[in-house]
C-alpha atoms as a PDB file:
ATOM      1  CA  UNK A   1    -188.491 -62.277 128.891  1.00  0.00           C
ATOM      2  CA  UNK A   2    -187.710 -60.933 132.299  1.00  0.00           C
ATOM      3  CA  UNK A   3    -188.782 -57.873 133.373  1.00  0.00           C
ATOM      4  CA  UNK A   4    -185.565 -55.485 134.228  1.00  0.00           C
ATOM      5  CA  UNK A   5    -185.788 -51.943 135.877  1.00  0.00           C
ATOM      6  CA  UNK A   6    -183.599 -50.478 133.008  1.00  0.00           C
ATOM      7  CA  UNK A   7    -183.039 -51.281 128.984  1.00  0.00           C
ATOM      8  CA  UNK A   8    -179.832 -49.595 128.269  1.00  0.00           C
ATOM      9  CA  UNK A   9    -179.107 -49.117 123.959  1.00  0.00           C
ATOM     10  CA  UNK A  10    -176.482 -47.164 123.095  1.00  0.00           C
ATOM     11  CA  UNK A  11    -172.499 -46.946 123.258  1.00  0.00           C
ATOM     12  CA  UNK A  12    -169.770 -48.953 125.087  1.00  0.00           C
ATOM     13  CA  UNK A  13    -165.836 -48.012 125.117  1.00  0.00           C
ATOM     14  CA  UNK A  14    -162.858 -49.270 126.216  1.00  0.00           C
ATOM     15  CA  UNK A  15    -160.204 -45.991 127.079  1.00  0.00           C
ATOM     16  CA  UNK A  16    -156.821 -45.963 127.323  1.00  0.00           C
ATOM     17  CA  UNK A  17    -156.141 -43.170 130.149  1.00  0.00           C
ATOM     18  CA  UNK A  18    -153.272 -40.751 129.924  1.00  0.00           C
ATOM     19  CA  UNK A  19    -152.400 -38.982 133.104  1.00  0.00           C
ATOM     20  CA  UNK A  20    -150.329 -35.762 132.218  1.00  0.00           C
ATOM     21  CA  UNK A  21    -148.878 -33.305 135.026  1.00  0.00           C
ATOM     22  CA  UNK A  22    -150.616 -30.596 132.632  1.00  0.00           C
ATOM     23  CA  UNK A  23    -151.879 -30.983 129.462  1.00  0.00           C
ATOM     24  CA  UNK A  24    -149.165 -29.578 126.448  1.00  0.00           C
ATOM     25  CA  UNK A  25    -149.662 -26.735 124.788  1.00  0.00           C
ATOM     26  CA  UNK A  26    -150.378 -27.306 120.588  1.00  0.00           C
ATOM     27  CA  UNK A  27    -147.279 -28.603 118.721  1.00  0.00           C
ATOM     28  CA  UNK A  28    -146.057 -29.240 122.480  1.00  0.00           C
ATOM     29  CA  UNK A  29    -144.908 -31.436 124.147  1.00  0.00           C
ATOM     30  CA  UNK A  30    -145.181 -33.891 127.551  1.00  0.00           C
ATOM     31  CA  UNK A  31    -143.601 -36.942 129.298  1.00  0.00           C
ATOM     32  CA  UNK A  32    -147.033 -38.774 130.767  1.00  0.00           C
ATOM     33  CA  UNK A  33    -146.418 -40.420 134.109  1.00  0.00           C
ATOM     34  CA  UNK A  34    -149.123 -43.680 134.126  1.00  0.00           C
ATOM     35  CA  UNK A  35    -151.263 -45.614 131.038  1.00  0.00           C
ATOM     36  CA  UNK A  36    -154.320 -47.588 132.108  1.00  0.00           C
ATOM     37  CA  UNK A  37    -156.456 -49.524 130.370  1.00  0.00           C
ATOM     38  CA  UNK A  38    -159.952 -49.162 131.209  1.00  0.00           C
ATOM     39  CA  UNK A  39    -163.636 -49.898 130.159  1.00  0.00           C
ATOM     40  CA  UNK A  40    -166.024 -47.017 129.677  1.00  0.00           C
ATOM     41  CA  UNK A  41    -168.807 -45.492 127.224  1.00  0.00           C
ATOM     42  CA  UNK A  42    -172.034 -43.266 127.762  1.00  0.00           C
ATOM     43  CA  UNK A  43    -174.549 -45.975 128.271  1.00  0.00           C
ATOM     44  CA  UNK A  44    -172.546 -49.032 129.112  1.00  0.00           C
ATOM     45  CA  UNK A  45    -171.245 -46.675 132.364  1.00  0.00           C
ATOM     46  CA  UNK A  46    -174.299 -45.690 133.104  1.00  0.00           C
ATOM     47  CA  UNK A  47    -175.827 -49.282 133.345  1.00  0.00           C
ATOM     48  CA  UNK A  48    -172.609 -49.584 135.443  1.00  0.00           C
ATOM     49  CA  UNK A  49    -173.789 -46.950 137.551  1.00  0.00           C
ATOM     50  CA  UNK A  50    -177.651 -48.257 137.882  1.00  0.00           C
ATOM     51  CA  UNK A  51    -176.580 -51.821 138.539  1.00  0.00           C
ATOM     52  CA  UNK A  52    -174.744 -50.552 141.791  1.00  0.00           C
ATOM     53  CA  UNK A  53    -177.783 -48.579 142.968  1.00  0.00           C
ATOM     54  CA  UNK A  54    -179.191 -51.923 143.029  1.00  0.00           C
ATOM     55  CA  UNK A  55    -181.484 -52.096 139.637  1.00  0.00           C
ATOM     56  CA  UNK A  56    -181.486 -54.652 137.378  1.00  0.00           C
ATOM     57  CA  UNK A  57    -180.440 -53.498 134.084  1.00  0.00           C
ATOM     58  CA  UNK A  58    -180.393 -55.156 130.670  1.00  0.00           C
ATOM     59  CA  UNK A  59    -177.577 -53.727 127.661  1.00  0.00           C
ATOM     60  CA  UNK A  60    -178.518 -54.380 123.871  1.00  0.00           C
ATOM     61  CA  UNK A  61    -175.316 -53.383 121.832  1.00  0.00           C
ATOM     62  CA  UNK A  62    -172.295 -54.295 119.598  1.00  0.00           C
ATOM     63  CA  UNK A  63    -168.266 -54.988 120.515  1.00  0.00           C
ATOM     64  CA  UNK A  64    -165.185 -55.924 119.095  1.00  0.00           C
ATOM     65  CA  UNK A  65    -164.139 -59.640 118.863  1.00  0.00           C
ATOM     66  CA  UNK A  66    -160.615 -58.348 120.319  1.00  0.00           C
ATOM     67  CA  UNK A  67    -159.295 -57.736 124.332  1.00  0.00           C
ATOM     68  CA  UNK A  68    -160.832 -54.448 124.631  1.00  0.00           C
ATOM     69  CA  UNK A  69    -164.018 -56.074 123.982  1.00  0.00           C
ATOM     70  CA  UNK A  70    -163.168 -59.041 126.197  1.00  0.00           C
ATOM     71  CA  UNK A  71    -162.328 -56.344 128.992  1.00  0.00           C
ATOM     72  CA  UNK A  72    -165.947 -54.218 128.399  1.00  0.00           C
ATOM     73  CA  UNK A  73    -167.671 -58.112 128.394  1.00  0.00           C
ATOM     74  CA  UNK A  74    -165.884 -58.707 131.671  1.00  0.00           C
ATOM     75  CA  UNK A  75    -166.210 -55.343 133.283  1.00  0.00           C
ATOM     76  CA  UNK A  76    -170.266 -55.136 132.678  1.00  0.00           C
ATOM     77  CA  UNK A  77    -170.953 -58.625 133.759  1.00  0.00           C
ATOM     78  CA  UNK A  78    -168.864 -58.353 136.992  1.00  0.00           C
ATOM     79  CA  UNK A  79    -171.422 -55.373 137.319  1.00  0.00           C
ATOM     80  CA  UNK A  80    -174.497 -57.355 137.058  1.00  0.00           C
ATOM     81  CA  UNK A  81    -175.683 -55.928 133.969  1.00  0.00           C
ATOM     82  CA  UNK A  82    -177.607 -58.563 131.648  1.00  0.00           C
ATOM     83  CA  UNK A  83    -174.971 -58.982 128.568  1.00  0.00           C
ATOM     84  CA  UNK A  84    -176.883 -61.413 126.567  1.00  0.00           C
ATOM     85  CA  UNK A  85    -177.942 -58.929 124.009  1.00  0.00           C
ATOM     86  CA  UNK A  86    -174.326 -57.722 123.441  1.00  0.00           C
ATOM     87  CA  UNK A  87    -172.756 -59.180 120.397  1.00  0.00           C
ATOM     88  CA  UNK A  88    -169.361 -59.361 119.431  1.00  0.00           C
ATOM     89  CA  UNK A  89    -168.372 -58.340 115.826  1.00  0.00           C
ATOM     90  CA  UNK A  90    -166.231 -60.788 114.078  1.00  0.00           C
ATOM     91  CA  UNK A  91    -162.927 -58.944 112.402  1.00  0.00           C
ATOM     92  CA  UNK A  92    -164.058 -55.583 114.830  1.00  0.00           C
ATOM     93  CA  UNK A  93    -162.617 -53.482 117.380  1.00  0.00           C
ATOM     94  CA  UNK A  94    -164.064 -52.368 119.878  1.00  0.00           C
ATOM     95  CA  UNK A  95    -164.898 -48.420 120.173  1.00  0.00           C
ATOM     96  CA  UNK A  96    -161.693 -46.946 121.618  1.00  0.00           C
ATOM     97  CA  UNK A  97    -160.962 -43.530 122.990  1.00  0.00           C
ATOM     98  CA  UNK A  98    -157.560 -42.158 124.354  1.00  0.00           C
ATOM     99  CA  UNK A  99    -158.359 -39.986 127.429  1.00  0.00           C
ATOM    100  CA  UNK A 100    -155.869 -37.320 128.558  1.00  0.00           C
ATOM    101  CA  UNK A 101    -156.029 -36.278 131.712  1.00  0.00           C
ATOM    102  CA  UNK A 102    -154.675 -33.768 133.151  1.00  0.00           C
ATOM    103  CA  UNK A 103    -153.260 -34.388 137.229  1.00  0.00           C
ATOM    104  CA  UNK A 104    -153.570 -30.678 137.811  1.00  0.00           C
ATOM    105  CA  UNK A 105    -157.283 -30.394 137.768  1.00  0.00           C
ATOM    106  CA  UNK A 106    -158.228 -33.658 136.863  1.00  0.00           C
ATOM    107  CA  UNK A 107    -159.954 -32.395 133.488  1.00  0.00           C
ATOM    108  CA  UNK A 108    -159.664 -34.848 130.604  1.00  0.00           C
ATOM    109  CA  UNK A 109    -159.631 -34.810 126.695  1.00  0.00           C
ATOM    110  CA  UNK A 110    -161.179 -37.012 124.835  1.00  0.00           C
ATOM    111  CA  UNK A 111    -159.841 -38.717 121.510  1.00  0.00           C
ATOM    112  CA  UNK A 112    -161.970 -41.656 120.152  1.00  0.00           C
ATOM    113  CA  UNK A 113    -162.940 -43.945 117.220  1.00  0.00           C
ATOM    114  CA  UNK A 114    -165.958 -46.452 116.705  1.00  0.00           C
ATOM    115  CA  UNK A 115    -165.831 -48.479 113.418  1.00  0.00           C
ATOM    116  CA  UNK A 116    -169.002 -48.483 111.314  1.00  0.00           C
ATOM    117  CA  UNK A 117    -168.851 -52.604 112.021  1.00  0.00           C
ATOM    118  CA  UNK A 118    -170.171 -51.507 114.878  1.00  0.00           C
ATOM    119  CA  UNK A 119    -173.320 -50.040 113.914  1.00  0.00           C
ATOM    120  CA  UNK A 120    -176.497 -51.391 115.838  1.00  0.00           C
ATOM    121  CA  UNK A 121    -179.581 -52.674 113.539  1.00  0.00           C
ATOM    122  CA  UNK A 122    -182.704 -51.600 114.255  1.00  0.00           C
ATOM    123  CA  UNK A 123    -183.535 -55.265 113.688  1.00  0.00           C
ATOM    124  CA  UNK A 124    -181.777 -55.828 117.400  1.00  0.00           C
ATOM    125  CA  UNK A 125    -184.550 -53.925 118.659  1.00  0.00           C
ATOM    126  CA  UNK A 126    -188.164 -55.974 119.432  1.00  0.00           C
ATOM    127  CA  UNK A 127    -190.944 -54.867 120.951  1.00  0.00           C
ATOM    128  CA  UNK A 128    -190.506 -57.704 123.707  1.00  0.00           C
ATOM    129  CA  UNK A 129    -187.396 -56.828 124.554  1.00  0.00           C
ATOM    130  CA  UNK A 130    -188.578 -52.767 125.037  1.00  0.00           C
ATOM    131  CA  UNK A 131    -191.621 -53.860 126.837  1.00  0.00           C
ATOM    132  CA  UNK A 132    -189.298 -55.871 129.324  1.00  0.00           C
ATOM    133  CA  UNK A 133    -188.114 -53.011 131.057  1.00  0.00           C
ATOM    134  CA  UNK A 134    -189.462 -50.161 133.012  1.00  0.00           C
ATOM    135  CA  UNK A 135    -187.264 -47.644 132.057  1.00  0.00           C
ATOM    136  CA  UNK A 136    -185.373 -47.316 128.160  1.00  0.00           C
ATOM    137  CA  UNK A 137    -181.809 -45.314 128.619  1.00  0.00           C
ATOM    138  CA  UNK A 138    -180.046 -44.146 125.419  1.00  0.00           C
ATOM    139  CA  UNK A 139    -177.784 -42.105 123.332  1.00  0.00           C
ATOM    140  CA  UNK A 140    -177.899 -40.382 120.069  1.00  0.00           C
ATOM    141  CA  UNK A 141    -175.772 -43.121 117.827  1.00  0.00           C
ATOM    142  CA  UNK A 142    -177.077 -45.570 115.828  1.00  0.00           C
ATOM    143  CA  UNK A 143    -180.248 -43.460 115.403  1.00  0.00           C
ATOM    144  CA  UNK A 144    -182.388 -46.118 113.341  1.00  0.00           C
ATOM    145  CA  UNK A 145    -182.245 -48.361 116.343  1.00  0.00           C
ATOM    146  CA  UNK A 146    -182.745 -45.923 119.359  1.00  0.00           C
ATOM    147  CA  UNK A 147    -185.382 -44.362 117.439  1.00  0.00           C
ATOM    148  CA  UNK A 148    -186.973 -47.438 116.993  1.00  0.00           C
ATOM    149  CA  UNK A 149    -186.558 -48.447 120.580  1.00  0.00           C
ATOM    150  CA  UNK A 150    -188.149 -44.943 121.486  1.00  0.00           C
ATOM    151  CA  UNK A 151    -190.953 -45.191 119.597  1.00  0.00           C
ATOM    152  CA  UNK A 152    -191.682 -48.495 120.962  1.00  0.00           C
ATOM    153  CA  UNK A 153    -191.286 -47.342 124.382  1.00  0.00           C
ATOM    154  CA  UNK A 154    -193.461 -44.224 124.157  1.00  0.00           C
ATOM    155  CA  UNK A 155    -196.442 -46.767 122.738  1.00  0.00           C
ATOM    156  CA  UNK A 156    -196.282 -48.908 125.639  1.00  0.00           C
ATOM    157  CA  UNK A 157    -196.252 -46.351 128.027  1.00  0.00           C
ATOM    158  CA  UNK A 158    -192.094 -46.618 128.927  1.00  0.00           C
ATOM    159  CA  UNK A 159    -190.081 -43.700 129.779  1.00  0.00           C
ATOM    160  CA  UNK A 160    -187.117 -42.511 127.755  1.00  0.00           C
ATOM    161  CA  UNK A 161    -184.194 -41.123 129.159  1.00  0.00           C
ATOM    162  CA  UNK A 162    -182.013 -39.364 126.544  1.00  0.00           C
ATOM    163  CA  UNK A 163    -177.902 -39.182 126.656  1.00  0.00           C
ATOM    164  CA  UNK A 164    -176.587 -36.864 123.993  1.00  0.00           C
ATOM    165  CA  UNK A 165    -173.870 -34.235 123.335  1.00  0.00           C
ATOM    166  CA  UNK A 166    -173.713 -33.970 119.606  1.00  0.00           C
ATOM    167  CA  UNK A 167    -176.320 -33.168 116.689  1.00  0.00           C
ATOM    168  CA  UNK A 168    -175.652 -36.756 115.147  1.00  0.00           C
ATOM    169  CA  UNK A 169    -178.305 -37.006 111.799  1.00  0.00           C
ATOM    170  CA  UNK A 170    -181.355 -38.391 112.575  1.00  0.00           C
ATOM    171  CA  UNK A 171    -181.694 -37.217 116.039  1.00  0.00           C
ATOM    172  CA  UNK A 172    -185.133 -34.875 115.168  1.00  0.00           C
ATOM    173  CA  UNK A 173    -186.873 -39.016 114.828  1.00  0.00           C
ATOM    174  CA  UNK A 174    -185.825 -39.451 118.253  1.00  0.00           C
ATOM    175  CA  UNK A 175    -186.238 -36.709 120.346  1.00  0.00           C
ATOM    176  CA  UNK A 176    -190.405 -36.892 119.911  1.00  0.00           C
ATOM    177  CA  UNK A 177    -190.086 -40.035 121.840  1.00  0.00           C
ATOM    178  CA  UNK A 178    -188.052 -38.596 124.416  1.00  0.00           C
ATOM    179  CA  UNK A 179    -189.236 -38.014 128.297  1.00  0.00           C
ATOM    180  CA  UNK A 180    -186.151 -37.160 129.693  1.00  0.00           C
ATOM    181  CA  UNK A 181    -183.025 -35.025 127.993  1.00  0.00           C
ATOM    182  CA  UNK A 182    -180.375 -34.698 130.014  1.00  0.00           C
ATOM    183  CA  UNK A 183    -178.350 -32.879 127.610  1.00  0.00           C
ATOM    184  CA  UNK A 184    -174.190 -31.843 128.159  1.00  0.00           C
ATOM    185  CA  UNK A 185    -173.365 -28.205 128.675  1.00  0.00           C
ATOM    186  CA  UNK A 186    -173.459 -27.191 125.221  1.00  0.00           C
ATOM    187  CA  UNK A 187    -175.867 -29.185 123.642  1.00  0.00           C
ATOM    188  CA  UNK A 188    -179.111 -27.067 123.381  1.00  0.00           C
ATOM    189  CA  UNK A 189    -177.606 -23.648 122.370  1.00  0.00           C
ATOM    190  CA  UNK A 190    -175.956 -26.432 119.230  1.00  0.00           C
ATOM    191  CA  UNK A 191    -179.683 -27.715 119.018  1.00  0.00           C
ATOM    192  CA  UNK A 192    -181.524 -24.255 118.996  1.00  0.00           C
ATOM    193  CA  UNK A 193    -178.941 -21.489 118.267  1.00  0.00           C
ATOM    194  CA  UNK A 194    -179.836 -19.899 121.309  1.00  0.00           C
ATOM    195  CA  UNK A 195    -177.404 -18.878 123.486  1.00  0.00           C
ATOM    196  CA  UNK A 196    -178.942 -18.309 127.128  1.00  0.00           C
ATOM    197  CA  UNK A 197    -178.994 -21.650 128.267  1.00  0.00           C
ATOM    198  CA  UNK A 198    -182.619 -21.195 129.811  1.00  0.00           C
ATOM    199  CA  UNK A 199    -183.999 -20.115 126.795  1.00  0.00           C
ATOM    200  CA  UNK A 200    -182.330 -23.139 124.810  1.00  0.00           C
ATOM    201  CA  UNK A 201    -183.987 -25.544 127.177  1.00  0.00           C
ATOM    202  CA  UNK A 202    -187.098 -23.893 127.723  1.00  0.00           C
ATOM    203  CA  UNK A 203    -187.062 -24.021 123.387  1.00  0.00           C
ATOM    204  CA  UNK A 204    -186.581 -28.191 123.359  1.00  0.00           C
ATOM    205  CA  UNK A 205    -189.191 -28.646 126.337  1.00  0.00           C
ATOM    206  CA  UNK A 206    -191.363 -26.604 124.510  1.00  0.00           C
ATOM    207  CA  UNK A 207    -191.085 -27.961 120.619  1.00  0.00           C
ATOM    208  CA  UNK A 208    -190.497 -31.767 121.475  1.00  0.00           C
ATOM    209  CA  UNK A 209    -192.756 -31.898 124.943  1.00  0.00           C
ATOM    210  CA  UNK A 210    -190.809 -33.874 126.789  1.00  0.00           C
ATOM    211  CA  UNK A 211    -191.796 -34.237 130.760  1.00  0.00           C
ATOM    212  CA  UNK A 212    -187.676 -32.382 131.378  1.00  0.00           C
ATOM    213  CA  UNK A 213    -185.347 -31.128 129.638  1.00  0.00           C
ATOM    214  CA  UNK A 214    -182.360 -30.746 131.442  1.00  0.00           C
ATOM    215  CA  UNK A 215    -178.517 -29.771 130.882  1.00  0.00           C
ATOM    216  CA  UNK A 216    -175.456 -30.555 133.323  1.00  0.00           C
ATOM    217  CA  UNK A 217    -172.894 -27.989 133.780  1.00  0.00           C
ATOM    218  CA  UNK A 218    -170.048 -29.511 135.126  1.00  0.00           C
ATOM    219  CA  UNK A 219    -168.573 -28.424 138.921  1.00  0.00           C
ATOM    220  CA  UNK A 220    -171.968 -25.427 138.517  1.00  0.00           C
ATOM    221  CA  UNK A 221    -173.899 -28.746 138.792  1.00  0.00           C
ATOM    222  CA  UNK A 222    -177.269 -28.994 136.479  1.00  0.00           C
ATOM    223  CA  UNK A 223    -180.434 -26.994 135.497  1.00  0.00           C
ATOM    224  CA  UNK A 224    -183.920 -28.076 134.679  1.00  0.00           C
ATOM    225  CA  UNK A 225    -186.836 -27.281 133.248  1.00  0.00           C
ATOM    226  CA  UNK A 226    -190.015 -28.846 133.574  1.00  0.00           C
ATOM    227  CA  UNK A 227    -193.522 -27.333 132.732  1.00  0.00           C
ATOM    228  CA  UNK A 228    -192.298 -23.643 132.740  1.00  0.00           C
ATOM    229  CA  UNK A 229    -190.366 -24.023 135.956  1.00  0.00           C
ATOM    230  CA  UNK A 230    -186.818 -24.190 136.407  1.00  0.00           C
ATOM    231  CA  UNK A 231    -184.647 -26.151 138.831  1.00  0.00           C
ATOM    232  CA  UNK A 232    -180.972 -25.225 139.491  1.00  0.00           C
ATOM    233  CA  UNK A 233    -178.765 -27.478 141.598  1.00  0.00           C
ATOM    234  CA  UNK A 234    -175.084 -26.756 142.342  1.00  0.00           C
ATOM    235  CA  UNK A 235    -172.341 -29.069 141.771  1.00  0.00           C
ATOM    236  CA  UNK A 236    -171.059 -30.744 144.790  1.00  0.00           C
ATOM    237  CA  UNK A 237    -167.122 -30.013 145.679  1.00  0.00           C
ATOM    238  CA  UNK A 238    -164.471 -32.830 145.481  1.00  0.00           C
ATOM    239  CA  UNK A 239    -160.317 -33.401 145.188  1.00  0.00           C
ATOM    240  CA  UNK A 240    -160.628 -34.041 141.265  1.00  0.00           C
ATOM    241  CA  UNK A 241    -158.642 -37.190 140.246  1.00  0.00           C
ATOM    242  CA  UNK A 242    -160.208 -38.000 136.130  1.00  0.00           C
ATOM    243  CA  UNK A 243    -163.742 -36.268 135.018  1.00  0.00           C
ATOM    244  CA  UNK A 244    -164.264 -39.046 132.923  1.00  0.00           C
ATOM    245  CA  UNK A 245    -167.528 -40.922 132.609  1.00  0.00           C
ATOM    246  CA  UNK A 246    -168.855 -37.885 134.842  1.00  0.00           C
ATOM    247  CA  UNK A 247    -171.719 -37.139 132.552  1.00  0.00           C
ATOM    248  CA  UNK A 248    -172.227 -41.270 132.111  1.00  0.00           C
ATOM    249  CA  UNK A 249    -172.968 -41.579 136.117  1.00  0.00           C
ATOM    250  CA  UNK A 250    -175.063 -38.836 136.248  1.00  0.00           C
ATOM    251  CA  UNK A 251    -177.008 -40.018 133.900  1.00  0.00           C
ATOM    252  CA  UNK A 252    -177.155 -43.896 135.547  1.00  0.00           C
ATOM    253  CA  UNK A 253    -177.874 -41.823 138.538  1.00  0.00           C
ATOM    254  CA  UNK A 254    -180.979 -40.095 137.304  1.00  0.00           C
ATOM    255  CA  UNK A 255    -182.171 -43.363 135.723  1.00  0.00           C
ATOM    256  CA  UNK A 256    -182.822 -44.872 139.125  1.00  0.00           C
ATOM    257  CA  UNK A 257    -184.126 -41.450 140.516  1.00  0.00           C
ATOM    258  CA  UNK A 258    -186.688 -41.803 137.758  1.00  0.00           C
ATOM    259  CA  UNK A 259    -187.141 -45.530 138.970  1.00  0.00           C
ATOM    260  CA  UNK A 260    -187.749 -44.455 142.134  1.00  0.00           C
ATOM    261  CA  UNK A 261    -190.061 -41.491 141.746  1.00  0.00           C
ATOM    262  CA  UNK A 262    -187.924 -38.953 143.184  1.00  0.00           C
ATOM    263  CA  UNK A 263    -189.127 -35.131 142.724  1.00  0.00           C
ATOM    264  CA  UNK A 264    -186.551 -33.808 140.335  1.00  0.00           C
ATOM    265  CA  UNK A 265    -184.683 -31.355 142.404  1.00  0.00           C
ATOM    266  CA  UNK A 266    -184.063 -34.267 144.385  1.00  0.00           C
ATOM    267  CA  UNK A 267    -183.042 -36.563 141.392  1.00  0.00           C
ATOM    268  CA  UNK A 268    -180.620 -33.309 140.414  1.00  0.00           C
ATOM    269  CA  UNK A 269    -179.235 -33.452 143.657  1.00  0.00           C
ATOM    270  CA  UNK A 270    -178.422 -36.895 143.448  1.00  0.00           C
ATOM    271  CA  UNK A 271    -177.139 -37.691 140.521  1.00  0.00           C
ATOM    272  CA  UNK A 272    -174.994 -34.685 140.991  1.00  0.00           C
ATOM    273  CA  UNK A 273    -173.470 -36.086 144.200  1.00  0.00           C
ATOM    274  CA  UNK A 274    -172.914 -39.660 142.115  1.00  0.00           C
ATOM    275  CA  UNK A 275    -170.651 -37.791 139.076  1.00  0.00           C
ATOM    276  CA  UNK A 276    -168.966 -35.785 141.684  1.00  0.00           C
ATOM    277  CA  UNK A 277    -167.681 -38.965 143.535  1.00  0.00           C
ATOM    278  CA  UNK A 278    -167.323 -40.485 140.095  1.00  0.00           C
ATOM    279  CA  UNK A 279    -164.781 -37.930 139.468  1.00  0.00           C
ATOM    280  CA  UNK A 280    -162.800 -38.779 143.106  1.00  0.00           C
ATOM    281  CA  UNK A 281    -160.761 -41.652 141.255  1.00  0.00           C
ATOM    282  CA  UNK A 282    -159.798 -43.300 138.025  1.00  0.00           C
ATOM    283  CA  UNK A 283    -161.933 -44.316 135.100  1.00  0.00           C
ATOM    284  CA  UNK A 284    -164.853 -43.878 134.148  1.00  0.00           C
ATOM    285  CA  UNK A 285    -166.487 -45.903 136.169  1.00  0.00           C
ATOM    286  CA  UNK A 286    -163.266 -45.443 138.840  1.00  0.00           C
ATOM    287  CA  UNK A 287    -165.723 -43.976 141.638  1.00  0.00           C
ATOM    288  CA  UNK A 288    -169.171 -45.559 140.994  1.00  0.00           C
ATOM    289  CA  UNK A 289    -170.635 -45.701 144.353  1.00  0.00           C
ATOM    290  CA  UNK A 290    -173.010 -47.670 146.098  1.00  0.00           C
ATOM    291  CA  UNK A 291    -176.496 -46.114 147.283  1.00  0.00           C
ATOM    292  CA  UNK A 292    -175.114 -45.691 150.979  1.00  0.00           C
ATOM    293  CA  UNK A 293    -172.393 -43.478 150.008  1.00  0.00           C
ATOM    294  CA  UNK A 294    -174.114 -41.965 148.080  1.00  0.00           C
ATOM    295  CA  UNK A 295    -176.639 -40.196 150.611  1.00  0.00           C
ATOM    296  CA  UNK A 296    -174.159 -39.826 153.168  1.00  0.00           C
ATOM    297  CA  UNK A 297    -172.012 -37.803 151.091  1.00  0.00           C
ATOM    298  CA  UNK A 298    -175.144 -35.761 149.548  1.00  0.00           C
ATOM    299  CA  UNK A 299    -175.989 -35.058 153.159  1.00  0.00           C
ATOM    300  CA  UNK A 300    -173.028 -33.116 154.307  1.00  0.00           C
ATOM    301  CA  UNK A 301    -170.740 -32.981 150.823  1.00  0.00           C
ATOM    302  CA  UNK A 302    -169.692 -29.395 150.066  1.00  0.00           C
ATOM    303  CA  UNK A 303    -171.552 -27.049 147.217  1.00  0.00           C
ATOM    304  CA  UNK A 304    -170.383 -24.926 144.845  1.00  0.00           C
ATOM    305  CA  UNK A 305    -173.298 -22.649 143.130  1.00  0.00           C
ATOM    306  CA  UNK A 306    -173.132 -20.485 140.073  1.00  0.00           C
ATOM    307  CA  UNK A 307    -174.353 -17.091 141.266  1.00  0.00           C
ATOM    308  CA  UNK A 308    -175.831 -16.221 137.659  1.00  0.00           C
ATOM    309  CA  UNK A 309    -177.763 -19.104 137.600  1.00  0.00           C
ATOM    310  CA  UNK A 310    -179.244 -19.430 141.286  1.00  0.00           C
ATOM    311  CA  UNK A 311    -180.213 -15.670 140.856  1.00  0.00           C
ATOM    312  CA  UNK A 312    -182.462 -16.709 137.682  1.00  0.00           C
ATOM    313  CA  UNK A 313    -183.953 -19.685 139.078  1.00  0.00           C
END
């Protein structure tokens, strides 16, 4: 099989997006003024994301035999992303979320469903198809497969990169195999019941000795730990169109930094500039940029830094 720089297993999603002048109050209610149709999902977007850095990528998952998976199909191969591996559920739809977003700030709710036809067998997973890549990228659903896929990956020697948001059952069989957790805002204080969000990371790189554990923190940016050390880097400062898939970039982002043997303040730097343009139009993958754009931007975009946490680090 050939060899591709990243092995993405984990969720696809096709949105419907929403766009509010500002988002109702409960019981409320609003007249929306546009309704787009667009393809999304944690690690689909983030394969997105690594495919126009320039890696190859390869995507073992399920769809929907309906439009919305046609649409997802059609959206990841015009990306470059190996599809071959995705199959299409007969009598399935595809996962769907409805995305509000508000035009004010550009901050978006989330409201989704994924089917249980959709469920990923660990049987999907082979050892030749984890070996074939130099990097594994997942989330935390369908935990029989990813936690077969990270097992496999940590015996041959192949990093892990870890998506997740929510304490899904099962995730304590994959987070031994993980390298790199790069976690969302609330995620370890959920995971440890500690509050301070250095001691909650400090807690998971400690009990699952991973090489980083790592949080992002929205506009603040993202903090890391890594051997007792932490790393703080502020968010980068943009016009807000649709936070969506903000999270999903960063993460394709840090995938290639890994890749490419950045040292990780760097990598938080730029996968923090890559979600902040993300966020600069449409979609979730609305403002994927190129590698280019990237760097310029990084070079002379403005910062915003969260006093409390520079002061700590």
């Amino acid at each position: 099989m050939k060899t591709v720089d990243v092995l993405g297993i984990g969720l696809n999603a096709t949105d419907t997006l929403i766009l509010v002048p500002g988002f109702p109050p409960y019981a409320g209610k609003v007249r929306f003024h546009r309704e787009i149709v667009s393809p999304g999902g944690q690690v689909a977007s983030a394969l997105v994301a690594c495919a126009r850095l320039g890696l190859t990528t390869r995507y073992i998952a399920t769809i929907g035999d309906d439009e919305r998976g046609r649409l997802q199909l059609e959206s990841l191969g015009a990306a470059g992303v190996d599809i071959a591996d995705v199959e299409a559920r007969q009598n399935c739809h595809t996962q769907t979320a409805y995305i509000l977003i508000d035009e004010s700030n550009g901050e978006r709710t989330v409201i989704w469903r994924r089917d249980d036809c959709l469920a990923l067998s660990p049987d999907r997973i082979t050892e030749e198809k984890v070996a074939s890549a130099r990097l594994l990228h997942i989330d935390a659903h369908d935990m029989a497969a990813v936690s077969k896929a990270a097992s496999t990956a940590r015996r041959l020697g192949i990093p892990v990169t870890l998506d997740v948001d929510t304490i899904h059952p099962g995730l304590e069989t994959v987070l031994p195999y993980v390298d790199y957790l790069i976690a969302s805002t609330a995620f370890p204080a959920k995971l440890t019941n500690e509050s301070d969000p250095f001691q909650a990371l400090e807690c998971i790189h400690r009990q699952y000795g991973m090489r980083v554990a790592a949080m992002t923190l929205g506009a603040d940016g993202a903090l890391a730990v890594r051997d007792g050390h932490y790393l703080y880097s502020p968010g980068y400062v943009v016009d807000a169109v649709d936070t969506t898939g903000a999270g999903d970039v960063f993460h394709g982002a840090f995938c290639y930094s890994v890749i490419e043997n950045m040292p990780l303040l760097e990598s938080l730097e730029f996968s923090n500039a890559m979600a902040a343009l993300n966020c600069t139009a449409l979609g979730a993958r609305g403002g994927i940029r190129t590698l280019a754009e990237v760097l310029a931007f990084r070079a002379s975009g403005p910062r915003r830094s969260n006093p409390a946490f520079e002061k700590r680090v």
